[in-house]
C-alpha atoms as a PDB file:
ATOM      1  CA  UNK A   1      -8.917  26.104   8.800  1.00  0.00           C
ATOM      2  CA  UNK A   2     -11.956  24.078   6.821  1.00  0.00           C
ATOM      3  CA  UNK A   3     -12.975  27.356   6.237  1.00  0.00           C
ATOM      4  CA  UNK A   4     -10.744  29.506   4.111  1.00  0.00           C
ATOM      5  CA  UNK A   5     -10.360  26.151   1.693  1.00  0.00           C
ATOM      6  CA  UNK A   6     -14.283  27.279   1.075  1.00  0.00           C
ATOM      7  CA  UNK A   7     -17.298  29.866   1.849  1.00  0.00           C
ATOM      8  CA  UNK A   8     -20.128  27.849   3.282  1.00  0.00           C
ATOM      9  CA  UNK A   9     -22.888  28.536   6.364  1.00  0.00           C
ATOM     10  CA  UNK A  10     -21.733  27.392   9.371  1.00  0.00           C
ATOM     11  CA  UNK A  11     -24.272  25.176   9.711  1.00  0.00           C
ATOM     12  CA  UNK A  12     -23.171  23.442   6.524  1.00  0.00           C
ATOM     13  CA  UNK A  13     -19.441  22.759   7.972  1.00  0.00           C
ATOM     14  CA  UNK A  14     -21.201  21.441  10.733  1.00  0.00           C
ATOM     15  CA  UNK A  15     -22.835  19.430   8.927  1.00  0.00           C
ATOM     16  CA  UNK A  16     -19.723  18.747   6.677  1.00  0.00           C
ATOM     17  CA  UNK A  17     -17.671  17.594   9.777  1.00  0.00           C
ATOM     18  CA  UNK A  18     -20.384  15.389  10.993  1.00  0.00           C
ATOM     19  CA  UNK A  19     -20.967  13.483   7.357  1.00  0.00           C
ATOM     20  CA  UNK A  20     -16.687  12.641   7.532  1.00  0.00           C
ATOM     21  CA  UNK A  21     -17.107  11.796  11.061  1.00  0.00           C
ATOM     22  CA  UNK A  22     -19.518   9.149  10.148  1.00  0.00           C
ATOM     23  CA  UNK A  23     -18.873   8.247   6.811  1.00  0.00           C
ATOM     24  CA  UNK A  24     -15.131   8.187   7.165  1.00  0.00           C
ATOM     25  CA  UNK A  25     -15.322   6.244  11.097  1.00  0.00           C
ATOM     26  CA  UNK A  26     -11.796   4.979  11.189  1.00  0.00           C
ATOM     27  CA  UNK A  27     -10.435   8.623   9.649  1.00  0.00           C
ATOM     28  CA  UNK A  28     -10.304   7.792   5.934  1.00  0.00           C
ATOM     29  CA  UNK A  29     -12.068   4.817   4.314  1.00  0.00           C
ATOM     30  CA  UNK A  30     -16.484   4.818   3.926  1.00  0.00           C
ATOM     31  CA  UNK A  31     -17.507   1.516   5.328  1.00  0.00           C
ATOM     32  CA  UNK A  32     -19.842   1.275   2.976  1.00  0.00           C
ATOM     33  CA  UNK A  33     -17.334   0.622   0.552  1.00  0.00           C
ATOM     34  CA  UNK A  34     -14.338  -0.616   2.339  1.00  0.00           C
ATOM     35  CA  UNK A  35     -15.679  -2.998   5.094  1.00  0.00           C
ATOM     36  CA  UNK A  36     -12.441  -4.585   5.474  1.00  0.00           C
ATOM     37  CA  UNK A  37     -13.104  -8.296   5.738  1.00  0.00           C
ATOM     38  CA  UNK A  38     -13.388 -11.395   3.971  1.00  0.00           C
ATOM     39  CA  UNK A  39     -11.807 -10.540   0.868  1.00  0.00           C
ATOM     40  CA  UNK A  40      -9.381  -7.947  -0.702  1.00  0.00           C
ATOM     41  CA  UNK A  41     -12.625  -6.961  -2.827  1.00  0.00           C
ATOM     42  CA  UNK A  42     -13.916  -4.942   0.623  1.00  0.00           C
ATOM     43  CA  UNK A  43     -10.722  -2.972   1.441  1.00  0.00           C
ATOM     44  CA  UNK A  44      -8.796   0.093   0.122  1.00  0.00           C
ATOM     45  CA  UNK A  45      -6.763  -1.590  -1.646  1.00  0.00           C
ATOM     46  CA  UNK A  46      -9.807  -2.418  -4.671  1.00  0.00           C
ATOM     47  CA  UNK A  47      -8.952   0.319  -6.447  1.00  0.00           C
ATOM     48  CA  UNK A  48     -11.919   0.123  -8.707  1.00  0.00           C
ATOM     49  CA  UNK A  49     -13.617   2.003  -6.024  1.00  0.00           C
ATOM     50  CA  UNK A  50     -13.592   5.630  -5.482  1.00  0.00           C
ATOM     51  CA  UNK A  51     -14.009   6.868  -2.055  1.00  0.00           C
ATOM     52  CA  UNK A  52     -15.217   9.922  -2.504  1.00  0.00           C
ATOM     53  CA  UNK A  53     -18.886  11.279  -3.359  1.00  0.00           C
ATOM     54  CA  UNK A  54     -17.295  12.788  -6.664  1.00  0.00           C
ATOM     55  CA  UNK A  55     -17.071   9.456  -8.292  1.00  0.00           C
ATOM     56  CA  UNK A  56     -17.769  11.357 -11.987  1.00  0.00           C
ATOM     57  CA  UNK A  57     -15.152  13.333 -11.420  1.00  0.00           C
ATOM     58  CA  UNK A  58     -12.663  10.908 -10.406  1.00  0.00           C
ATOM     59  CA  UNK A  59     -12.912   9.628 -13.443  1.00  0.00           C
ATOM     60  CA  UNK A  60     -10.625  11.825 -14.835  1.00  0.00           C
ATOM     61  CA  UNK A  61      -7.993  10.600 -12.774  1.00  0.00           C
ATOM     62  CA  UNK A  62      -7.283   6.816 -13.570  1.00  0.00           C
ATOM     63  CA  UNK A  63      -8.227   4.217 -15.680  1.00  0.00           C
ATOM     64  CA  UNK A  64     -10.941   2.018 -14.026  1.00  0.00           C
ATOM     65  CA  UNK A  65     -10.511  -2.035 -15.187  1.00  0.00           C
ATOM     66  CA  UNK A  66     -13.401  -3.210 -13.610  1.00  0.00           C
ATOM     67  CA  UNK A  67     -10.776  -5.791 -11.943  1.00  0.00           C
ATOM     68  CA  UNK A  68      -9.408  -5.791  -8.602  1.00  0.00           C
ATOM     69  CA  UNK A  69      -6.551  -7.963  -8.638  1.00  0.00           C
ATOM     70  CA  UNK A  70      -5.388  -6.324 -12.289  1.00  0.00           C
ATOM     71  CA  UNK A  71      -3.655  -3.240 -10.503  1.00  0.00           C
ATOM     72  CA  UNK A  72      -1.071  -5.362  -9.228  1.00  0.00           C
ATOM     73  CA  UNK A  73      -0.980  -8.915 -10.577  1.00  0.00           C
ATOM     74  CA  UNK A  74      -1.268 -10.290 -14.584  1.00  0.00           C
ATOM     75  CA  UNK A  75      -1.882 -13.983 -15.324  1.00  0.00           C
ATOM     76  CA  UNK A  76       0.193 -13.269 -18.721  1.00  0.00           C
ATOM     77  CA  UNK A  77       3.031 -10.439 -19.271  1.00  0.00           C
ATOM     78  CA  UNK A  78       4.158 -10.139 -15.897  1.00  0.00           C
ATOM     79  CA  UNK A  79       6.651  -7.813 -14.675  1.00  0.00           C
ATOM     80  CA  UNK A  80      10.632  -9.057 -15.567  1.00  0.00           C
ATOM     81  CA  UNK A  81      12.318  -6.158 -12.929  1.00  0.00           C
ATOM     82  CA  UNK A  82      10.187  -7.834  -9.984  1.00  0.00           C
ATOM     83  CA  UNK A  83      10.828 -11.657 -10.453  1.00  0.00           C
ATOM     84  CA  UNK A  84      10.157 -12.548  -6.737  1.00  0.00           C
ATOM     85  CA  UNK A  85       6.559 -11.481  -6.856  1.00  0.00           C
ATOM     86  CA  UNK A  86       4.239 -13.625  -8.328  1.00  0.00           C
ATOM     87  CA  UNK A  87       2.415 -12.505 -11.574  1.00  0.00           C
ATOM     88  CA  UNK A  88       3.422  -8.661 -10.932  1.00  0.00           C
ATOM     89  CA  UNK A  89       1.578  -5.889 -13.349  1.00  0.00           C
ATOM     90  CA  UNK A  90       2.936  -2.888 -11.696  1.00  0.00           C
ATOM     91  CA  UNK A  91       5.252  -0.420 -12.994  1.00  0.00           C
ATOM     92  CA  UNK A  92       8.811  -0.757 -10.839  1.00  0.00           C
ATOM     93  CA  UNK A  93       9.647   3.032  -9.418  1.00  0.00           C
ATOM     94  CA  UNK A  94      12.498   3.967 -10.553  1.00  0.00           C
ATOM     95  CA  UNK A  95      12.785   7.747  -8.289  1.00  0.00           C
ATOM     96  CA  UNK A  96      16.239   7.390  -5.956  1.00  0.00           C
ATOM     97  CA  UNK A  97      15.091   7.029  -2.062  1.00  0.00           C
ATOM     98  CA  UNK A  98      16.272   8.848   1.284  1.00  0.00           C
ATOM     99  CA  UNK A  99      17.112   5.635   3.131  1.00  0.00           C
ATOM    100  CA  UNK A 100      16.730   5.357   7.481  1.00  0.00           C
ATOM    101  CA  UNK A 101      20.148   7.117   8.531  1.00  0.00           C
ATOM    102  CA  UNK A 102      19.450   6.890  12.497  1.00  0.00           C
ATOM    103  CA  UNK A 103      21.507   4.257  14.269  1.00  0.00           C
ATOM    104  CA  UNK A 104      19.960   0.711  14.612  1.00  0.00           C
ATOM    105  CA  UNK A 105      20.363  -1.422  17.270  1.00  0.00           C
ATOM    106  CA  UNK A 106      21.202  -4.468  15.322  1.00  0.00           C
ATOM    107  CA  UNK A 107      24.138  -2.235  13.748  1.00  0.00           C
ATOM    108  CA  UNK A 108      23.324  -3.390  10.204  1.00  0.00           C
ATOM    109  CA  UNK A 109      23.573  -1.118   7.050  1.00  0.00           C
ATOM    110  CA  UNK A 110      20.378   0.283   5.715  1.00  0.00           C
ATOM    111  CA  UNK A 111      19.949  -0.768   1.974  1.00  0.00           C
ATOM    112  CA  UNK A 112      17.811  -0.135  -1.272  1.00  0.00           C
ATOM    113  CA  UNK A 113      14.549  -1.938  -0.546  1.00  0.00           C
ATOM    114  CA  UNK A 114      13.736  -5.063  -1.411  1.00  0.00           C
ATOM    115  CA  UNK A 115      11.467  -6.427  -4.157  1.00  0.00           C
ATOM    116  CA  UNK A 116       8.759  -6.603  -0.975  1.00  0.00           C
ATOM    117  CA  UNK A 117       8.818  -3.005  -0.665  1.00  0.00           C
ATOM    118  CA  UNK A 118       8.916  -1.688  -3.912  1.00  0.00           C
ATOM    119  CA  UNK A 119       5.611  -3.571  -4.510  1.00  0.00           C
ATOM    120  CA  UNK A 120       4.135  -1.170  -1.834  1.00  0.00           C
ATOM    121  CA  UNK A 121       6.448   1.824  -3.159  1.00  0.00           C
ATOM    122  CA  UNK A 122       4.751   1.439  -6.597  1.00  0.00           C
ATOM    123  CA  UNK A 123       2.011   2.886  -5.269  1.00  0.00           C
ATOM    124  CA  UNK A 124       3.002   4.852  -1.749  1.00  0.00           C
ATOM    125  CA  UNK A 125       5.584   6.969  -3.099  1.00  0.00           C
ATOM    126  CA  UNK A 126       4.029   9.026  -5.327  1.00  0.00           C
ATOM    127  CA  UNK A 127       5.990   9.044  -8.060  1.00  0.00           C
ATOM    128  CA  UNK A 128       3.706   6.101 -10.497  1.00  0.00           C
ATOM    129  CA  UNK A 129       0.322   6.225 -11.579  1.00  0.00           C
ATOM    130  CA  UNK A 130      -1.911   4.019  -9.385  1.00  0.00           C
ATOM    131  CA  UNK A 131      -3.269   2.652 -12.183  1.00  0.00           C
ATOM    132  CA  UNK A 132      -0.085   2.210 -14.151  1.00  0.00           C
ATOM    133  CA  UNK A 133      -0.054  -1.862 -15.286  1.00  0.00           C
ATOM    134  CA  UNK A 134       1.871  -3.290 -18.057  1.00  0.00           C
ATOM    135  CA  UNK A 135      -0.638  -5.734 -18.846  1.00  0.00           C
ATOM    136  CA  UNK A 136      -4.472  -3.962 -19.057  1.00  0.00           C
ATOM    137  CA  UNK A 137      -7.506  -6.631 -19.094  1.00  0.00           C
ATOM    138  CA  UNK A 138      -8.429  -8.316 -22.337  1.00  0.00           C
ATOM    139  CA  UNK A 139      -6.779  -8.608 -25.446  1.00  0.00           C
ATOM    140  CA  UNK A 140      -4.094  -5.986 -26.969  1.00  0.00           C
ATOM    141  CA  UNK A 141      -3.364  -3.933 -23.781  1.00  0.00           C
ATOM    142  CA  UNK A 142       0.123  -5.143 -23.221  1.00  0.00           C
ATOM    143  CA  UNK A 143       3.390  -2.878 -23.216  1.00  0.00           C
ATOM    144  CA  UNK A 144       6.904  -4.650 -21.632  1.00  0.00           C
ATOM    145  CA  UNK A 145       7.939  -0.502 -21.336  1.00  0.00           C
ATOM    146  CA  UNK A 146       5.777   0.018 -18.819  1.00  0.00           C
ATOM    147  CA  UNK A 147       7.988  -2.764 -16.200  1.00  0.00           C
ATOM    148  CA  UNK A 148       9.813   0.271 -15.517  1.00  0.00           C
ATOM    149  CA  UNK A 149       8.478   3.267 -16.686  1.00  0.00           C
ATOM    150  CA  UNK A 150       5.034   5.090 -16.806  1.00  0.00           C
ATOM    151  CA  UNK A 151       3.871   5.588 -20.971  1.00  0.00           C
ATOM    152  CA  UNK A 152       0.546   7.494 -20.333  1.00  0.00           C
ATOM    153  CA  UNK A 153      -0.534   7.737 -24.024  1.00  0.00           C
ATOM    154  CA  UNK A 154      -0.665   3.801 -23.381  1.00  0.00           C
ATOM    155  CA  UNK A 155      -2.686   4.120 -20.107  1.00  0.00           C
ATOM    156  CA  UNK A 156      -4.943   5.995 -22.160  1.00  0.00           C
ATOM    157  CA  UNK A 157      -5.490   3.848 -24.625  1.00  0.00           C
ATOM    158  CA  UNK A 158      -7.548   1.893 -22.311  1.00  0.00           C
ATOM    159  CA  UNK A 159     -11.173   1.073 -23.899  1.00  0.00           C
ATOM    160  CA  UNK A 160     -12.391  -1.458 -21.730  1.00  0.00           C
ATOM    161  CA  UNK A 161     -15.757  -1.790 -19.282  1.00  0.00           C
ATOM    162  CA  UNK A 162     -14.299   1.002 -16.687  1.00  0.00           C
ATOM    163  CA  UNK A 163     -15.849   4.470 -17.039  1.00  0.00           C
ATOM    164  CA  UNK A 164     -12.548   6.250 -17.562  1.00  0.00           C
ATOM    165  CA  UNK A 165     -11.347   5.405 -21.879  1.00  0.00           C
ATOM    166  CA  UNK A 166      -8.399   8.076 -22.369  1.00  0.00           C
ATOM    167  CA  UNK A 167      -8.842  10.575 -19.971  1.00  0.00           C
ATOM    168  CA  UNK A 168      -5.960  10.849 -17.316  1.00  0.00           C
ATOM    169  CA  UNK A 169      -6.066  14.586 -16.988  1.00  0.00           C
ATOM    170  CA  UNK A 170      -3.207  16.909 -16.434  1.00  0.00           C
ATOM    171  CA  UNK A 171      -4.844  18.982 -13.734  1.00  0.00           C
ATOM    172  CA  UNK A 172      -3.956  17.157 -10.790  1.00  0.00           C
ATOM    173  CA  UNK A 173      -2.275  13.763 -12.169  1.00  0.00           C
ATOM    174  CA  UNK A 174      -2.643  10.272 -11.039  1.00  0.00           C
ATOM    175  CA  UNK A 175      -0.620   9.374  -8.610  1.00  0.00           C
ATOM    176  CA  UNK A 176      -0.746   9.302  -5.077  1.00  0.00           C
ATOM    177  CA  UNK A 177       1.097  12.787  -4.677  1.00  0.00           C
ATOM    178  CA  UNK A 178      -1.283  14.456  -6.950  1.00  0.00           C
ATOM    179  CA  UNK A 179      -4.217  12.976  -4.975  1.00  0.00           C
ATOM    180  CA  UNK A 180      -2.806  14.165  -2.285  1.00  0.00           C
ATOM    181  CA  UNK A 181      -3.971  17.553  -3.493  1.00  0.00           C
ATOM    182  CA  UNK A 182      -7.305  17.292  -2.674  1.00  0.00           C
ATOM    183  CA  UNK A 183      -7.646  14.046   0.112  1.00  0.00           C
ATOM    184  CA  UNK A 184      -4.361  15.670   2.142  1.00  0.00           C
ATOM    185  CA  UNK A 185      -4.352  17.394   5.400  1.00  0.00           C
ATOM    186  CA  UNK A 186      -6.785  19.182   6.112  1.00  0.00           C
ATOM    187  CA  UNK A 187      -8.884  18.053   3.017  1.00  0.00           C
ATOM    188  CA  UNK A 188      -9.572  21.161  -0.333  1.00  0.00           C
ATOM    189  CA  UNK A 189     -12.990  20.771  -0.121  1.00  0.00           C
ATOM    190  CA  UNK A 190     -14.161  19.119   3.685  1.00  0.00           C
ATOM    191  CA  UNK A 191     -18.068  19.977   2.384  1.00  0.00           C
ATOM    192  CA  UNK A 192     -17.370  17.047   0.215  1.00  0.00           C
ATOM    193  CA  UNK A 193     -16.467  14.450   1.998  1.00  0.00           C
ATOM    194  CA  UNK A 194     -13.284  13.644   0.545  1.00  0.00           C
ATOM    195  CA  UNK A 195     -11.591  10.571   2.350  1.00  0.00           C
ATOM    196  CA  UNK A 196      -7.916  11.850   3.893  1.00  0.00           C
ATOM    197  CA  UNK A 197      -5.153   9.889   2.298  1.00  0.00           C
ATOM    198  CA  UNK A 198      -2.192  11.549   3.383  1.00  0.00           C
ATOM    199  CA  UNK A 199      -1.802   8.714   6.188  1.00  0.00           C
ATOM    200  CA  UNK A 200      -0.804   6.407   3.039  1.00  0.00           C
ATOM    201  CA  UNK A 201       1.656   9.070   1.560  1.00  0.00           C
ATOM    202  CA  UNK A 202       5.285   7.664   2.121  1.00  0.00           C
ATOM    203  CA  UNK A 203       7.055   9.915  -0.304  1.00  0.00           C
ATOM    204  CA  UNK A 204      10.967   9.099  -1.377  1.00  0.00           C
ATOM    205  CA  UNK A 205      12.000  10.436   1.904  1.00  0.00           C
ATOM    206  CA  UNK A 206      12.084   7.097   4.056  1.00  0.00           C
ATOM    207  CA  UNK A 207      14.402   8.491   6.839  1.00  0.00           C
ATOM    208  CA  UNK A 208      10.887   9.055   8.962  1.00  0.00           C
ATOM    209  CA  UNK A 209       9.739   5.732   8.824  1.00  0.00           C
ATOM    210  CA  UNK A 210      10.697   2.126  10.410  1.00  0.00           C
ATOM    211  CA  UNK A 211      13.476   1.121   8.380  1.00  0.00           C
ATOM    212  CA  UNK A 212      13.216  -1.264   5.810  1.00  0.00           C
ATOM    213  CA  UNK A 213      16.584  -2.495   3.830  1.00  0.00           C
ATOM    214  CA  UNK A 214      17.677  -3.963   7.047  1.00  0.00           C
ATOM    215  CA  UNK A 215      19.363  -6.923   7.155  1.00  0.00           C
ATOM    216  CA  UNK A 216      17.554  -9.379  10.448  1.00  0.00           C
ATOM    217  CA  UNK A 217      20.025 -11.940  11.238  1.00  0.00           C
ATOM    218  CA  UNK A 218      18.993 -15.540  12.235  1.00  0.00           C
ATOM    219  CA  UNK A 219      20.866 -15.969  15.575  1.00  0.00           C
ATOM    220  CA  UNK A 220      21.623 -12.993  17.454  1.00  0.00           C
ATOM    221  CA  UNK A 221      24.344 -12.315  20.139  1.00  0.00           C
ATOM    222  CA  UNK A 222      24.217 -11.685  23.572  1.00  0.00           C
ATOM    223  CA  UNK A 223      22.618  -7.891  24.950  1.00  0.00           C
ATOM    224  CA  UNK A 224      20.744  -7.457  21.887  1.00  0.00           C
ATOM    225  CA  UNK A 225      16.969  -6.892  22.228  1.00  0.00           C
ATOM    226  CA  UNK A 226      15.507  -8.717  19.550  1.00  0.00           C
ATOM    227  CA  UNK A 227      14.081 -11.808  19.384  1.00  0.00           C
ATOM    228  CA  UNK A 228      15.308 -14.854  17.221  1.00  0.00           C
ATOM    229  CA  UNK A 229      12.804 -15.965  14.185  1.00  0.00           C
ATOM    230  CA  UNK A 230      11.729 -19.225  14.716  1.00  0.00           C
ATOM    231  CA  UNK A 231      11.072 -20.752  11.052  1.00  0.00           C
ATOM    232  CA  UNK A 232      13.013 -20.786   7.614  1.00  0.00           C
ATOM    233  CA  UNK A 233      11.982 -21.032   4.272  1.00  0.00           C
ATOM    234  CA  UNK A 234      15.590 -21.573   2.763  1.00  0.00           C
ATOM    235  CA  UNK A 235      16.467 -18.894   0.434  1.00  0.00           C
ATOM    236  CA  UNK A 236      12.662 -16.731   0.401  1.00  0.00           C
ATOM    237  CA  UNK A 237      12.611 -15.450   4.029  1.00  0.00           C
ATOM    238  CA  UNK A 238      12.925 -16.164   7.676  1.00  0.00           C
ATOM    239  CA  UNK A 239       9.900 -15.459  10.528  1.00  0.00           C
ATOM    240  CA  UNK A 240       8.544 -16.144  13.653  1.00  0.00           C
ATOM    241  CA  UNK A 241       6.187 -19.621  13.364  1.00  0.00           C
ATOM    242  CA  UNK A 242       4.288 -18.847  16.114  1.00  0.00           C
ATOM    243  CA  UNK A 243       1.940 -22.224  15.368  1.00  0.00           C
ATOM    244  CA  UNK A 244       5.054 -24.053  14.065  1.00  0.00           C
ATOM    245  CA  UNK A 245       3.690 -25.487  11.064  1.00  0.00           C
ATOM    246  CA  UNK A 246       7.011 -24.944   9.211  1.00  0.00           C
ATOM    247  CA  UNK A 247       5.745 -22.332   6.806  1.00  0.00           C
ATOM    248  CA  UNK A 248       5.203 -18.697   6.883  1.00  0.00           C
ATOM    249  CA  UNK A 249       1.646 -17.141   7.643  1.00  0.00           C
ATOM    250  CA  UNK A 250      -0.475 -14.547   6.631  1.00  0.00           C
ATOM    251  CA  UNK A 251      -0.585 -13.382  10.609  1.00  0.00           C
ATOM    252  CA  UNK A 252       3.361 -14.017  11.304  1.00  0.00           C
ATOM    253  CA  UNK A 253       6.055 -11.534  10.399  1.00  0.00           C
ATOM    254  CA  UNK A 254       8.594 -12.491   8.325  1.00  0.00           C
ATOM    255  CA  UNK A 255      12.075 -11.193   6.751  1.00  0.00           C
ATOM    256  CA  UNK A 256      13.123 -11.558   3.106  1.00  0.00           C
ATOM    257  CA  UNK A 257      15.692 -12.870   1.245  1.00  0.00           C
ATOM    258  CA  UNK A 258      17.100  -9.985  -0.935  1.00  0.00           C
ATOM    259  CA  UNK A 259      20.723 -11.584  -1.534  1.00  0.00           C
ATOM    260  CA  UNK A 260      22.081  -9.524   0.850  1.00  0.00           C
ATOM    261  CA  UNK A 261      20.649 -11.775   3.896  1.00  0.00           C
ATOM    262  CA  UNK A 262      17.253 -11.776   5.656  1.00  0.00           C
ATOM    263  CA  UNK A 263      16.001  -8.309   5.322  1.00  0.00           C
ATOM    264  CA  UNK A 264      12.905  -6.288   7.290  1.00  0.00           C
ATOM    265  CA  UNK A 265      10.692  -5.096   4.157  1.00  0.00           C
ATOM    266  CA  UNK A 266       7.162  -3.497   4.026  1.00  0.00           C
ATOM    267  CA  UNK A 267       5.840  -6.794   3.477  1.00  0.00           C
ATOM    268  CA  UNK A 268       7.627  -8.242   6.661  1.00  0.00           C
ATOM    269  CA  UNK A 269       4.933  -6.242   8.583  1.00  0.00           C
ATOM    270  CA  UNK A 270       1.950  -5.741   6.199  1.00  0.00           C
ATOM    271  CA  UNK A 271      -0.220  -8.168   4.065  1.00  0.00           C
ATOM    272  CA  UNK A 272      -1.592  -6.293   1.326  1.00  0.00           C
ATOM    273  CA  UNK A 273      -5.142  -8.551   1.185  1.00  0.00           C
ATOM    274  CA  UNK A 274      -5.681  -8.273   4.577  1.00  0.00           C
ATOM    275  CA  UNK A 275      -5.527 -10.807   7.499  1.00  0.00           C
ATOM    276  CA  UNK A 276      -8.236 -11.443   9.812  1.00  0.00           C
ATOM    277  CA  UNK A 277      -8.712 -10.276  13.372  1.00  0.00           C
ATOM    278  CA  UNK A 278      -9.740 -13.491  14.678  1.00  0.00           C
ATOM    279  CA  UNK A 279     -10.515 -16.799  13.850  1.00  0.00           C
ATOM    280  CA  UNK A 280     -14.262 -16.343  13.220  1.00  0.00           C
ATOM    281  CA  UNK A 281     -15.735 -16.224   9.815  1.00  0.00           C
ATOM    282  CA  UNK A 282     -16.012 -13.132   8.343  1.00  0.00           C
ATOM    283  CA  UNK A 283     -14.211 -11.311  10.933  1.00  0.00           C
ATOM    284  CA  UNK A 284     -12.661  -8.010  10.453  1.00  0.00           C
ATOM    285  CA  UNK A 285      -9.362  -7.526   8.945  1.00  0.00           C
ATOM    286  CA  UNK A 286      -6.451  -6.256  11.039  1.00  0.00           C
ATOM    287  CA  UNK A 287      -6.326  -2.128  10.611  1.00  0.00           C
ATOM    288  CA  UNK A 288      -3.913  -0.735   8.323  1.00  0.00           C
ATOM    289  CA  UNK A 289      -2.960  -4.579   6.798  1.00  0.00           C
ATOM    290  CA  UNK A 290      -1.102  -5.302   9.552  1.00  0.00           C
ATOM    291  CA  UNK A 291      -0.154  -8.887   9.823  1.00  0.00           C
ATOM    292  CA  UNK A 292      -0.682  -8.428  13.972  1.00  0.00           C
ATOM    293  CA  UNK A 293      -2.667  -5.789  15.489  1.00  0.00           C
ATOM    294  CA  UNK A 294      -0.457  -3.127  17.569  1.00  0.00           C
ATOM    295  CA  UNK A 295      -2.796  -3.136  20.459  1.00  0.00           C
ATOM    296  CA  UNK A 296      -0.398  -2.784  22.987  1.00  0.00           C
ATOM    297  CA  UNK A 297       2.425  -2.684  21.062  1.00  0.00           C
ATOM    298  CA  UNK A 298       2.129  -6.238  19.836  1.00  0.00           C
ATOM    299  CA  UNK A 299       3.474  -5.747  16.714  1.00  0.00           C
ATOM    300  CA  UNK A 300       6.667  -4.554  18.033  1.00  0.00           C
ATOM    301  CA  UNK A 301       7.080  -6.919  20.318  1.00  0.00           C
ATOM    302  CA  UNK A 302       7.192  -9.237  17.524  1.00  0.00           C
ATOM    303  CA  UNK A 303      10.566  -8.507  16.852  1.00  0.00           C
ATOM    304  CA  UNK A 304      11.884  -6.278  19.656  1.00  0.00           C
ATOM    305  CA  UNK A 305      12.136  -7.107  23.391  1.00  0.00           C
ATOM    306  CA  UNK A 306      12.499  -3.744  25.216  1.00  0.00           C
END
């Protein structure tokens, strides 16, 4: 299948497999550039890197703002459609979604997600640029527009430190679908050691994942297998304090107030900086942001008591 994408040796797949096999250990990110610990700086979600060997090329593809925290979060000119999130840059998707349709065992109605899953969406989806802010670094890069919609001539007016001034190119696009293109499954062009991101894909169609939307009630009757959160910050979420300190944690799963009651969101489950694994300095973050590794199915049994 590597193959037909490309005529090379055999010996050069070989070798092609082998460079992704180490490069790429945990099946998508180089550790050399995503070590995943200590700060948000060393994970995928610094999106000033490029985690491919093709970082010239790349360039074509999104603006580059020499920031990290600037692809989702402004100190000025932040977002007005996301007013729960602090300081948000991001555009807001605006694409209708396929909500979860299966039968729940709470019995609760599956609605729009929450401003703690549209954060995530804005990039997952596919449908917004990843590097689609409304407020770019310095002075003069500000459009309120771009809160809910994605004005490319104004990406590319970008002229700052980054390598990429003007260039989003209509080839493939810039947004998670069209890099899909060539880091999907299997990968164009394996010789080149493209890292896979299909895993990080969600699409519009949400009917395939855990649902989020779902309202998590704070006392629970009798025969249902879920367990009862333990904390409350009145009117911003509910969650389990498992050290109970009164407030939430990066490494306890919460649910959000959306006005329509305590709701599961992306966010209940995932911390997009990372949490660590353990209580040592330095120590690696939990895989795929999770707020509690799944070894064992801990994460579930966060929530769910079968």
């Amino acid at each position: 299948m590597r193959i037909k994408y490309i005529a090379l040796p055999v010996l050069m797949v070989i070798s092609s497999i082998l460079l992704i096999t180490i490069v790429h250990a945990d099946g998508w990110r180089p550790a050399s550039k995503a070590p995943n610990h200590t700060s948000v700086a060393n994970t995928g979600h610094n999106l000033t890197q490029r985690y491919s060997d093709m970082e010239a090329f790349m360039n074509d593809y999104r603006n580059d703002y020499n920031a990290v925290c600037v692809y989702c979060h402004t100190p000025h000119g932040a977002s007005g459609e996301m007013g729960s999130i602090p300081l948000w840059n991001r555009t807001k998707p605006s694409t209708p979604y396929d909500l979860y349709s299966a039968p729940t065992t709470l019995g609760q109605t599956i609605t729009v997600p929450g401003a703690n899953s549209m954060t995530c969406l804005s990039c997952h989806d596919g449908t917004v640029a990843i590097d689609s802010i409304i407020n770019m670094p310095g002075s003069g890069g500000y459009l309120q527009s771009q809160e809910s919609s994605v004005d490319i001539a104004f990406l590319d007016s970008w002229g700052g430190a980054g390598p990429n001034n003007g260039n989003h190119s209509v080839m493939f696009g810039s947004t998670i679908a069209d890099c899909n293109r060539c880091h999907g499954t299997p990968p164009m062009f394996p010789s080149l050691g493209m890292a896979d991101f299909s895993v990080f894909f969600i699409e519009t169609d949400l009917r395939n994942d855990h649902p989020i939307g779902v309202e998590y009630p704070t006392t629970l009757g009798a025969g249902v297998d879920f367990k009862i959160p333990t904390g409350i910050q009145a009117g911003e979420m509910s969650f389990f304090d498992l050290n109970s300190n009164g407030k939430a944690d990066t490494n306890e799963i919460r649910m959000y107030q959306t006005g329509e009651g305590y709701e599961v969101e992306c966010a209940s489950c995932h911390d997009p900086h990372g949490v660590p694994s353990s209580t040592e300095a330095g120590s690696e973050f939990i895989p795929s942001f999770l707020r509690v590794s799944n070894a064992e199915s801990a994460l579930c049994f966060s929530c769910h008591t079968k």
